[in-house]
PDB file of N, CA and C in Angstrom:
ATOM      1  N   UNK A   1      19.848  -5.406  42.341  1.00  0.00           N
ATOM      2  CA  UNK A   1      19.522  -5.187  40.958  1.00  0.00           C
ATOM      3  C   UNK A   1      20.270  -6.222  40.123  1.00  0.00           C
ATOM      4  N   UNK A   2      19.680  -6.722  39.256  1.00  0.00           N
ATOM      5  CA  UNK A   2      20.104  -7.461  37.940  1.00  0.00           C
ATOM      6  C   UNK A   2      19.961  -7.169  36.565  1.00  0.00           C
ATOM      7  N   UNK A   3      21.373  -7.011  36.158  1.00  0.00           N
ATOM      8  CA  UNK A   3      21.182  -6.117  34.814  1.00  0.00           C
ATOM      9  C   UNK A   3      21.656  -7.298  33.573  1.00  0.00           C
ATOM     10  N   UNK A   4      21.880  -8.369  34.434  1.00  0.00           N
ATOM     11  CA  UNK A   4      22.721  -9.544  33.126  1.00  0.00           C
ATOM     12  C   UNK A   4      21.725 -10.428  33.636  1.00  0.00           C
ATOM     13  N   UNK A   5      20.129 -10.645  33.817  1.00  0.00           N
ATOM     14  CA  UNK A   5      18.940 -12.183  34.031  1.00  0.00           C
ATOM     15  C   UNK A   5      19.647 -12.974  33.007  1.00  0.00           C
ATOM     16  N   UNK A   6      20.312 -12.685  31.653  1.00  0.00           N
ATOM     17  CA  UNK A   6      20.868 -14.038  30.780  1.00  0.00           C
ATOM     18  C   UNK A   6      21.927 -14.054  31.148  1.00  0.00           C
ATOM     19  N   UNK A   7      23.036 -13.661  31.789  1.00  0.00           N
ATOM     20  CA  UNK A   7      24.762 -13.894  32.101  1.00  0.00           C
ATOM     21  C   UNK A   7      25.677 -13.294  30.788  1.00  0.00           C
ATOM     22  N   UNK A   8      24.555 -12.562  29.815  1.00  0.00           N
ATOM     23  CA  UNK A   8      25.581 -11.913  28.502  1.00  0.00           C
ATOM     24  C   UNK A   8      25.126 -12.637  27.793  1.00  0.00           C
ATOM     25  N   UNK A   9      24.527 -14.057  27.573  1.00  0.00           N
ATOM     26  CA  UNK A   9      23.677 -14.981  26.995  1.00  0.00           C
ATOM     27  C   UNK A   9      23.907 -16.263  27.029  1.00  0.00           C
ATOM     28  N   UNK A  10      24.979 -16.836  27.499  1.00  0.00           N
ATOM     29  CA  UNK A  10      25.004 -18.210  27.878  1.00  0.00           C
ATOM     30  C   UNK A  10      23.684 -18.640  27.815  1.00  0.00           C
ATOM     31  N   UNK A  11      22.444 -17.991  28.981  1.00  0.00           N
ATOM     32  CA  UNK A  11      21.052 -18.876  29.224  1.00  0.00           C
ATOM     33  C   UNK A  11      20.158 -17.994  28.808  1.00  0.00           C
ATOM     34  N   UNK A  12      20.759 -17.302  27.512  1.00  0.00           N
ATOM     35  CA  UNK A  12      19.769 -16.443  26.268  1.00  0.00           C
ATOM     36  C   UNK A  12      19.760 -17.697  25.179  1.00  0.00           C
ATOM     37  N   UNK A  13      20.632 -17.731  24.692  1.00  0.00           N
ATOM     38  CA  UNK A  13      20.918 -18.792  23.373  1.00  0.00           C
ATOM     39  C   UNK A  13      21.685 -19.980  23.964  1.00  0.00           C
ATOM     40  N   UNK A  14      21.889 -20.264  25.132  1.00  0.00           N
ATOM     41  CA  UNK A  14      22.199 -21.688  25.766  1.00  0.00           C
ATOM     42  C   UNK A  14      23.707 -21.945  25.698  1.00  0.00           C
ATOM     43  N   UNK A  15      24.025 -22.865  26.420  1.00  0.00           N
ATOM     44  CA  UNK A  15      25.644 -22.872  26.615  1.00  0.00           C
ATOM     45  C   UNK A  15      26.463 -23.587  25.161  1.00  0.00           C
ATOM     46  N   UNK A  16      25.804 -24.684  24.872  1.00  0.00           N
ATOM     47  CA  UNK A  16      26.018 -24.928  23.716  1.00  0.00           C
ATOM     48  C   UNK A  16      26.391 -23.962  22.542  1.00  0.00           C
ATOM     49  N   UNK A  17      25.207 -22.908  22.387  1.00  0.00           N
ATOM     50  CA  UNK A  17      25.817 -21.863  21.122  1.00  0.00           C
ATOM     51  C   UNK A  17      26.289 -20.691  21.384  1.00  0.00           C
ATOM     52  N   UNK A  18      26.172 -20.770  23.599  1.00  0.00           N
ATOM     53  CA  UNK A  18      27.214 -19.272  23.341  1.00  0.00           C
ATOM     54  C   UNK A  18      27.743 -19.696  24.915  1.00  0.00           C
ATOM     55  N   UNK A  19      28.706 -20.149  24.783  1.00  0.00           N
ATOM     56  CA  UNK A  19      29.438 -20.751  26.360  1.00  0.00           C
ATOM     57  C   UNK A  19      30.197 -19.386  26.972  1.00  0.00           C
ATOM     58  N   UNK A  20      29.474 -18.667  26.898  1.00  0.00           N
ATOM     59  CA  UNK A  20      30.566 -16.715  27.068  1.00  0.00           C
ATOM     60  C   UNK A  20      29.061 -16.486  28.400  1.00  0.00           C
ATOM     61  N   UNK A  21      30.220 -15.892  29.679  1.00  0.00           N
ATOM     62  CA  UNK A  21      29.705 -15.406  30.495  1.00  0.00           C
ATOM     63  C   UNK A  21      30.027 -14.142  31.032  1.00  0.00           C
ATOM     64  N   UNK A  22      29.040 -13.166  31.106  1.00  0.00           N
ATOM     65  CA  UNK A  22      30.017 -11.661  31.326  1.00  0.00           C
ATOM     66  C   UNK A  22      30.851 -11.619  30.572  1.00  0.00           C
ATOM     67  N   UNK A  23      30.222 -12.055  28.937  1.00  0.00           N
ATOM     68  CA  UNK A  23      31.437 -11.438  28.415  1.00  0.00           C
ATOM     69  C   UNK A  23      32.667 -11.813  27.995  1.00  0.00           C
ATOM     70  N   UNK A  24      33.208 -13.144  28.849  1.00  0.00           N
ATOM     71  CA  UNK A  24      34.232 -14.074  28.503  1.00  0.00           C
ATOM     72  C   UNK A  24      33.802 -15.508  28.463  1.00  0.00           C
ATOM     73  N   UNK A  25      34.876 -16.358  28.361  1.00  0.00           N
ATOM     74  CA  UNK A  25      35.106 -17.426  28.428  1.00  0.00           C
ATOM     75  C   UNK A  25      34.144 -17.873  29.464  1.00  0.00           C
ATOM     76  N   UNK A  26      33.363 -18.689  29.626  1.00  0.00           N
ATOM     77  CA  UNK A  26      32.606 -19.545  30.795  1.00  0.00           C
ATOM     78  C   UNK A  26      33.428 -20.740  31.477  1.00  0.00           C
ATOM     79  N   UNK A  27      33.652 -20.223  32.861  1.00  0.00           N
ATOM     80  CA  UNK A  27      34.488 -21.702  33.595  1.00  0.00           C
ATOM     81  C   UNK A  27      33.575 -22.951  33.435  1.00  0.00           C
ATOM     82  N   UNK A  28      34.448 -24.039  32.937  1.00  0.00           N
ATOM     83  CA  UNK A  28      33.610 -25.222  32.655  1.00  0.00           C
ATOM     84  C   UNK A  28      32.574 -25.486  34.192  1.00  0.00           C
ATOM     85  N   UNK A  29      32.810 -25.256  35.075  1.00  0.00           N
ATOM     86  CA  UNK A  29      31.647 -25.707  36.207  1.00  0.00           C
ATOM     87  C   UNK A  29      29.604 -24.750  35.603  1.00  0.00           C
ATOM     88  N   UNK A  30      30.211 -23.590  35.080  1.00  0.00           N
ATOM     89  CA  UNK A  30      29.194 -23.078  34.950  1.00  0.00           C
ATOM     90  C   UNK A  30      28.261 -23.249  33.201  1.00  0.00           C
ATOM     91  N   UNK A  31      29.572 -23.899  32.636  1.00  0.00           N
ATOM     92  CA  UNK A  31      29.034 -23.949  31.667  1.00  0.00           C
ATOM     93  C   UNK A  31      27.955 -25.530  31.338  1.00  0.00           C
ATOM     94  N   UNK A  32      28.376 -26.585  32.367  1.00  0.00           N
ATOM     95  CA  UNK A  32      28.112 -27.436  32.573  1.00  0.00           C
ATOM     96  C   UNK A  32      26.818 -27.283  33.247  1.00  0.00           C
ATOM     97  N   UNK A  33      26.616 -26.288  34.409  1.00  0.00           N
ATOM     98  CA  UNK A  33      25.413 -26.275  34.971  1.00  0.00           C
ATOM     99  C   UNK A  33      23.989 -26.012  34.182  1.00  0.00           C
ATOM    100  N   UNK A  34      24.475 -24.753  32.894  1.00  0.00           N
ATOM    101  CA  UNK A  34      23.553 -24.082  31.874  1.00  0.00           C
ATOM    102  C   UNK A  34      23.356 -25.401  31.287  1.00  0.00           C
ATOM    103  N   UNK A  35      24.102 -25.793  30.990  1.00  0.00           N
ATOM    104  CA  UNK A  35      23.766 -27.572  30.304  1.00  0.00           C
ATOM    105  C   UNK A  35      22.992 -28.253  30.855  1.00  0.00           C
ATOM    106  N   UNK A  36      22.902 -28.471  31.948  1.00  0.00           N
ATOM    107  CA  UNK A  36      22.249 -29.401  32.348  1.00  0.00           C
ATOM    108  C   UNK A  36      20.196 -28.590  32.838  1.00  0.00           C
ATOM    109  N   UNK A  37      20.847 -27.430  32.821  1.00  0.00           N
ATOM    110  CA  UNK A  37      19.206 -26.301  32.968  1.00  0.00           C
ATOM    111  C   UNK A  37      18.654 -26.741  31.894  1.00  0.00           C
ATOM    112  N   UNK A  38      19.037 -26.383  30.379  1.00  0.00           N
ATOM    113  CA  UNK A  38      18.393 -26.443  29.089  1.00  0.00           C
ATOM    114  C   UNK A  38      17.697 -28.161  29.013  1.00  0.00           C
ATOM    115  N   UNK A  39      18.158 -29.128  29.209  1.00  0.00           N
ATOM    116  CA  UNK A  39      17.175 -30.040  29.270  1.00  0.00           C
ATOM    117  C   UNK A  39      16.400 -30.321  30.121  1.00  0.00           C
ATOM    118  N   UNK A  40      15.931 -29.658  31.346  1.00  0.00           N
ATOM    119  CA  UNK A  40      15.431 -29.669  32.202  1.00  0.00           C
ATOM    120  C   UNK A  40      14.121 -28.662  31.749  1.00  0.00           C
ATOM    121  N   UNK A  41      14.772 -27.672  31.556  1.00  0.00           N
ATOM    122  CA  UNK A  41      13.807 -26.858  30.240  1.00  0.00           C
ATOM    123  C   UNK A  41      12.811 -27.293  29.643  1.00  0.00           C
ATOM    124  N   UNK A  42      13.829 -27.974  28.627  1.00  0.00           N
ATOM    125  CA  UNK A  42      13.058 -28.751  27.645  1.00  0.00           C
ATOM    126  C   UNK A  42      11.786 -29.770  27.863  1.00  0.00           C
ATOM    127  N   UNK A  43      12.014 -30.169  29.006  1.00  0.00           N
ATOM    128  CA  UNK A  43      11.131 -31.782  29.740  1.00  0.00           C
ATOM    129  C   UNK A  43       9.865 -30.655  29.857  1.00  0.00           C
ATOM    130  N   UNK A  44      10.136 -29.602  30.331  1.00  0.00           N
ATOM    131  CA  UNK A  44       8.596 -28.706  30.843  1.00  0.00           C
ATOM    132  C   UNK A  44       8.087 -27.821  29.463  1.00  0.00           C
ATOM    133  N   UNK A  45       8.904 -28.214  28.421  1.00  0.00           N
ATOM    134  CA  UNK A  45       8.640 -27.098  27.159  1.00  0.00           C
ATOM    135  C   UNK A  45       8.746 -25.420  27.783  1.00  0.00           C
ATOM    136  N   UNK A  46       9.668 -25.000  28.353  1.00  0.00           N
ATOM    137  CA  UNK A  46      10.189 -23.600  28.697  1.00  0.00           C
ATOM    138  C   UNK A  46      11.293 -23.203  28.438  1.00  0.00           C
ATOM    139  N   UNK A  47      11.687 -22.004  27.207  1.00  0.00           N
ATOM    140  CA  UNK A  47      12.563 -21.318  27.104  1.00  0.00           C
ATOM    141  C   UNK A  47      13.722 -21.384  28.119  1.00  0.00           C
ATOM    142  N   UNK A  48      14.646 -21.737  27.813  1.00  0.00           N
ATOM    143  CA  UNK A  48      15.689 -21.577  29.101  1.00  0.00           C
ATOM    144  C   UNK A  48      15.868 -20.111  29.476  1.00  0.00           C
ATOM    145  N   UNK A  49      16.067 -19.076  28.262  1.00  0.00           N
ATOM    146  CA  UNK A  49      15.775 -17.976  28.463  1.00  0.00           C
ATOM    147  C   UNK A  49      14.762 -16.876  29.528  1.00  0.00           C
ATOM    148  N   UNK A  50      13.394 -17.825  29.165  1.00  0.00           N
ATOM    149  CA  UNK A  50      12.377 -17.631  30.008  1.00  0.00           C
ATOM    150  C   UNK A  50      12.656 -17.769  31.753  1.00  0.00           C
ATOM    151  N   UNK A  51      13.159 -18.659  32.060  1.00  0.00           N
ATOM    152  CA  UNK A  51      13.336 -19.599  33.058  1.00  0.00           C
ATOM    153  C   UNK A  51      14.499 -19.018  33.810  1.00  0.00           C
ATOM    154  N   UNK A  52      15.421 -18.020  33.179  1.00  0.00           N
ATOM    155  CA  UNK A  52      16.921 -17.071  33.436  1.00  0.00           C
ATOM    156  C   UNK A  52      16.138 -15.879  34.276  1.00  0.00           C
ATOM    157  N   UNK A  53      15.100 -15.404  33.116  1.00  0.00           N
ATOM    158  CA  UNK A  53      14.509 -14.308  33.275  1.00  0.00           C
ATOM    159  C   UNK A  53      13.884 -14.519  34.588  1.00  0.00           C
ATOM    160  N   UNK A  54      12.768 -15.192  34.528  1.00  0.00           N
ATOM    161  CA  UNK A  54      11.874 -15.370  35.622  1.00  0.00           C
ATOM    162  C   UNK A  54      12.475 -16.055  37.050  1.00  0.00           C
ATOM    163  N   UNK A  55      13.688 -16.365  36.887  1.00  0.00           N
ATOM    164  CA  UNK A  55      14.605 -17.050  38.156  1.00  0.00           C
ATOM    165  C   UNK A  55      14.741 -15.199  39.009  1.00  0.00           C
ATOM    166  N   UNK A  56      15.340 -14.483  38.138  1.00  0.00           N
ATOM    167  CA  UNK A  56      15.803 -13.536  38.599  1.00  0.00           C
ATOM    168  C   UNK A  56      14.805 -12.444  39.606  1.00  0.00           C
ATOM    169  N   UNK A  57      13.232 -12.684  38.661  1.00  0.00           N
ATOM    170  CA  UNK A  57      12.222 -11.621  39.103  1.00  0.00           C
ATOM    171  C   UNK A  57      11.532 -12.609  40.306  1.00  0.00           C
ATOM    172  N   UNK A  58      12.006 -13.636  40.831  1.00  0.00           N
ATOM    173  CA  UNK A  58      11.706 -14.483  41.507  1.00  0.00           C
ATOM    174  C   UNK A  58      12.262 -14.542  42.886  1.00  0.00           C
ATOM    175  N   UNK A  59      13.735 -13.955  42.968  1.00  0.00           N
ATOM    176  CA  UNK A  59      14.751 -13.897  43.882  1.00  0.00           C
ATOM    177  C   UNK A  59      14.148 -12.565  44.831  1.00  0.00           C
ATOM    178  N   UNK A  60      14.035 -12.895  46.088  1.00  0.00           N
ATOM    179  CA  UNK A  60      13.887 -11.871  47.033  1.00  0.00           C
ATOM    180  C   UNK A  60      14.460 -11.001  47.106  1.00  0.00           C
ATOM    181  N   UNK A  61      15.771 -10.932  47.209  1.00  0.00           N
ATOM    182  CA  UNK A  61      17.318 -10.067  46.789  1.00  0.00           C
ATOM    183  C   UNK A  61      17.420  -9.124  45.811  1.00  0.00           C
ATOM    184  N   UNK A  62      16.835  -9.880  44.990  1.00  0.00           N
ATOM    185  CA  UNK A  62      17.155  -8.992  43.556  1.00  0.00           C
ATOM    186  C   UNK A  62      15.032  -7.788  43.183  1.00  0.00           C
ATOM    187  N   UNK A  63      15.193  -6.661  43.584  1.00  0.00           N
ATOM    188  CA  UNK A  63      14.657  -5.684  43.590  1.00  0.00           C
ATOM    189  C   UNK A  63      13.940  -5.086  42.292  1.00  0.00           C
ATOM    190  N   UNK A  64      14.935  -4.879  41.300  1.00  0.00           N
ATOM    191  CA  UNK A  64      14.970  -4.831  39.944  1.00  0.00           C
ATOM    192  C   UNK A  64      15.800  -5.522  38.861  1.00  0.00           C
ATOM    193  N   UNK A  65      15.047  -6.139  37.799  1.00  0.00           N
ATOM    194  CA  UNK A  65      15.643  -7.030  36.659  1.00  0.00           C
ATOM    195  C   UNK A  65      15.548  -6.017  35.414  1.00  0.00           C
ATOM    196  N   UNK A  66      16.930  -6.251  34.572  1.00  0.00           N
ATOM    197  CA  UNK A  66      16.871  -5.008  34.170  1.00  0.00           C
ATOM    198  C   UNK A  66      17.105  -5.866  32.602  1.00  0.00           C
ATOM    199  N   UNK A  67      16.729  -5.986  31.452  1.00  0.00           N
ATOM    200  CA  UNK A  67      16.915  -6.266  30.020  1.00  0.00           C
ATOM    201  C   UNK A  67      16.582  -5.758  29.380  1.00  0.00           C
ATOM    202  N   UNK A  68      17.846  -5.620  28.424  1.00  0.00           N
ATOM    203  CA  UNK A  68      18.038  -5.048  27.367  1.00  0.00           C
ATOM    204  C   UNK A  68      17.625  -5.121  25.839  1.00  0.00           C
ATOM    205  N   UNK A  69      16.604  -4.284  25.196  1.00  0.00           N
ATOM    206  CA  UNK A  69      15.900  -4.333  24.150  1.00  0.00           C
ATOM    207  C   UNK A  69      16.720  -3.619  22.771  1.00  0.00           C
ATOM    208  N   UNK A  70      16.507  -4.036  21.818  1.00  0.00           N
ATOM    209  CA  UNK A  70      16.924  -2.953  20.846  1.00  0.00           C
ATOM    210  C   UNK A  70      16.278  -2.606  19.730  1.00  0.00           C
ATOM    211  N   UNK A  71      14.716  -2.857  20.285  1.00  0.00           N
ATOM    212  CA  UNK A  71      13.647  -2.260  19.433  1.00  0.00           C
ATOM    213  C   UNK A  71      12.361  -2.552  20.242  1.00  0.00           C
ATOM    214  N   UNK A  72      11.150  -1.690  20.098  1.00  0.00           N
ATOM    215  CA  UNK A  72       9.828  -1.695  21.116  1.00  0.00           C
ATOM    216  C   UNK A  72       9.428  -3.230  20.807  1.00  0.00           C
ATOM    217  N   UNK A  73       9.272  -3.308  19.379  1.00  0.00           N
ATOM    218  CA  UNK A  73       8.864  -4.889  19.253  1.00  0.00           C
ATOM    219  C   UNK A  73       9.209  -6.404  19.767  1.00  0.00           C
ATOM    220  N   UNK A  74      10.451  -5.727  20.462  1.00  0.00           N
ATOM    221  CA  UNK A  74      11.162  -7.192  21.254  1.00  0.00           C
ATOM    222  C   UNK A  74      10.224  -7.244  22.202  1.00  0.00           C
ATOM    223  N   UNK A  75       9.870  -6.571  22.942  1.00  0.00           N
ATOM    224  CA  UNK A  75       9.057  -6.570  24.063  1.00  0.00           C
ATOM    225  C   UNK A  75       8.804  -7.803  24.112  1.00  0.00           C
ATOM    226  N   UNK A  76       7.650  -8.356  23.750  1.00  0.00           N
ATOM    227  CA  UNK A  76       7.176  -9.994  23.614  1.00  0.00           C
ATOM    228  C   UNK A  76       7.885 -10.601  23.614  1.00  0.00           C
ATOM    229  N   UNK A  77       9.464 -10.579  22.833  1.00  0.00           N
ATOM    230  CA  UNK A  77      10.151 -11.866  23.239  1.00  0.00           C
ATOM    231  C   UNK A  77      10.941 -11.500  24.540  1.00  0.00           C
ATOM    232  N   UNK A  78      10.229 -11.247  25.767  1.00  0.00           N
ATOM    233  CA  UNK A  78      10.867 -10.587  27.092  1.00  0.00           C
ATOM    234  C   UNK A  78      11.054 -12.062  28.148  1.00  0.00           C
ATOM    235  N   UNK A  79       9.531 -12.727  27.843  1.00  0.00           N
ATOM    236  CA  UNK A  79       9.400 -13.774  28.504  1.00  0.00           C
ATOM    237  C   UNK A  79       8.990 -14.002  29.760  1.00  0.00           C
ATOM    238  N   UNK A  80       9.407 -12.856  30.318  1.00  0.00           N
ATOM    239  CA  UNK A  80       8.294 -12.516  32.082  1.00  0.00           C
ATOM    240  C   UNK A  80       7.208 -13.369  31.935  1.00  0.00           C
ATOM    241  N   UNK A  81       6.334 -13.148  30.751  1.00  0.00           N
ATOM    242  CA  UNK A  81       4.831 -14.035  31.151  1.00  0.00           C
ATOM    243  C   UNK A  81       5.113 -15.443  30.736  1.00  0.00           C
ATOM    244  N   UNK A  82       6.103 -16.242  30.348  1.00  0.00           N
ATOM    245  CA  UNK A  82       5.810 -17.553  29.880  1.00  0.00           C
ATOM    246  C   UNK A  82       5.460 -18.725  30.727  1.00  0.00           C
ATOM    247  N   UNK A  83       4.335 -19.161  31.138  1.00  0.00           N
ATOM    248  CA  UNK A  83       4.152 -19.862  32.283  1.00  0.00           C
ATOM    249  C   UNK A  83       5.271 -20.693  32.559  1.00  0.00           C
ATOM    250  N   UNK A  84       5.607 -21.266  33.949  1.00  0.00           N
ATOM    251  CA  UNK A  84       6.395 -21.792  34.449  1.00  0.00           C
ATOM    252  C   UNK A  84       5.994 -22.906  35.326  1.00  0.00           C
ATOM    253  N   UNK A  85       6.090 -24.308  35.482  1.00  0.00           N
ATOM    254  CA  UNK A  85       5.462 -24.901  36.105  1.00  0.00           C
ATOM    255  C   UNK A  85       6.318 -25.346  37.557  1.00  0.00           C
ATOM    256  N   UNK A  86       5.418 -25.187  38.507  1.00  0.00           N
ATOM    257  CA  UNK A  86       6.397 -25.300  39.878  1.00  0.00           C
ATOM    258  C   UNK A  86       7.192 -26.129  39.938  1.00  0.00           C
ATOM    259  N   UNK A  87       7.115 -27.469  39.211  1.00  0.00           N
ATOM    260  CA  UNK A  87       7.796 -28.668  39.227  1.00  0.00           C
ATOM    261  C   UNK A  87       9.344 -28.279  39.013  1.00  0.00           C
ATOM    262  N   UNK A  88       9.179 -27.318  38.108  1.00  0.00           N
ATOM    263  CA  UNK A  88      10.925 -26.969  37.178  1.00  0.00           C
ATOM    264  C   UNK A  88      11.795 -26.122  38.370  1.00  0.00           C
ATOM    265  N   UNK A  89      11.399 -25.700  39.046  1.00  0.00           N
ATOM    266  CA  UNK A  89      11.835 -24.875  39.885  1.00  0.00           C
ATOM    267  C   UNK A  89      13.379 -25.089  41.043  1.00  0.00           C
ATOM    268  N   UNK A  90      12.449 -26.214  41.633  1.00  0.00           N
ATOM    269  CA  UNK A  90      13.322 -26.989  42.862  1.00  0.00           C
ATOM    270  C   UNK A  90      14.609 -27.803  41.553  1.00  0.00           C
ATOM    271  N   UNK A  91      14.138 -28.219  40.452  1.00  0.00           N
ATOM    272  CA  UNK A  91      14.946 -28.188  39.687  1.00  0.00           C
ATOM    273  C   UNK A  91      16.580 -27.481  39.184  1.00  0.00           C
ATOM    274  N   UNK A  92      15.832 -26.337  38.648  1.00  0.00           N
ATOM    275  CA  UNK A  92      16.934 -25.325  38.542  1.00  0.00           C
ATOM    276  C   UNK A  92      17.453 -24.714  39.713  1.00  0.00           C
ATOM    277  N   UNK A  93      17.130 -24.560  40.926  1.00  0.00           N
ATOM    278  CA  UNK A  93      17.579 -24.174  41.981  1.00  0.00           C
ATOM    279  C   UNK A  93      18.588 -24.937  42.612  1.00  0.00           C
ATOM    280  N   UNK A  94      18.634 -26.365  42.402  1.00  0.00           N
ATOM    281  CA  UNK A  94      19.552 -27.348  42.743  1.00  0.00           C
ATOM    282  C   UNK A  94      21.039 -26.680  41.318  1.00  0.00           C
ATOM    283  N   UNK A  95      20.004 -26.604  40.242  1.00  0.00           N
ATOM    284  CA  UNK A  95      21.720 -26.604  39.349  1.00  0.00           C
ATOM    285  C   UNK A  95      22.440 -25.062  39.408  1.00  0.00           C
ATOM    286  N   UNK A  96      21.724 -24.006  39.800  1.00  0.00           N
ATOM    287  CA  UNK A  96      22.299 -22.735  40.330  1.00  0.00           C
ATOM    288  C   UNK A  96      23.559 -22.827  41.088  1.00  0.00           C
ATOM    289  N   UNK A  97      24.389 -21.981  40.193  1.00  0.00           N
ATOM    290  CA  UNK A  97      25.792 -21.857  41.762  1.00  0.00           C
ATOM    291  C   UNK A  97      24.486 -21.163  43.146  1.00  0.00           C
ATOM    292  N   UNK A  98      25.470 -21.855  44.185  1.00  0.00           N
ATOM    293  CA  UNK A  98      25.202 -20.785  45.593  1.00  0.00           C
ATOM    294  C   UNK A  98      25.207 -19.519  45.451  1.00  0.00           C
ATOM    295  N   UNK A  99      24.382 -18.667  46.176  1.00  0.00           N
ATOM    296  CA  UNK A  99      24.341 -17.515  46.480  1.00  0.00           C
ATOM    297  C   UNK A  99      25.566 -16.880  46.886  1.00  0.00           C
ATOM    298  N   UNK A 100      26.334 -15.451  46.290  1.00  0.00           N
ATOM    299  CA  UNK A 100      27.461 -15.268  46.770  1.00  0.00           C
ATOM    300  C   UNK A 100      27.096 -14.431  47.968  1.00  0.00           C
ATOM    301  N   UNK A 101      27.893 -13.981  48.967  1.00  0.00           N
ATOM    302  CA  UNK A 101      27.697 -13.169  49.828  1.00  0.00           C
ATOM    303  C   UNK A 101      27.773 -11.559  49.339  1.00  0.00           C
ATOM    304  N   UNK A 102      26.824 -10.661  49.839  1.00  0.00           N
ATOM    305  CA  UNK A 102      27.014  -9.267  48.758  1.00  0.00           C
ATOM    306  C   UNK A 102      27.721  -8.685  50.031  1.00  0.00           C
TER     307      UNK A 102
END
């Protein structure tokens, strides 16, 4: 299960305007990686947000993705449907930390 697809929002509102992961401080390795996602993003015109989200509902591992609303109308800005083009993929998968062991 995944209950943080943005990390608390680092790759909600991007590392630039919120370098906080879980909540704290972001170790520069990770804050550097969100950096380098968002223009990679950008080249395909996709929400980095989008791209957090849909990484997560993408992962074999992860069962249920779980985000947090605070009104019915957010719904739409959820991002599940924002197309994604395969190209971006092998992309962001290279700038991902490794998989930890559970």
């Amino acid at each position: 299960m995944n209950a943080a697809p943005y990390g608390s929002g680092i790759l909600a509102k991007g590392p630039s305007a919120y370098p906080r992961y879980a909540y704290s401080e972001a170790d520069a390795d990770l804050v550097e990686r969100a950096g380098q996602m968002e223009p990679a993003c950008e080249y395909y015109g996709v929400p980095l947000a989008a791209a957090a989200l849909q990484f997560s509902l993408r992962d074999p591992r992860i069962t249920s993705t779980i985000i947090g609303m605070s009104k019915p109308e957010r719904i739409p800005q959820a991002l599940a449907a924002v197309p994604i083009p395969d190209a971006l993929w092998p992309e962001l998968d290279a700038l991902a930390a490794p998989p930890r062991e559970l």
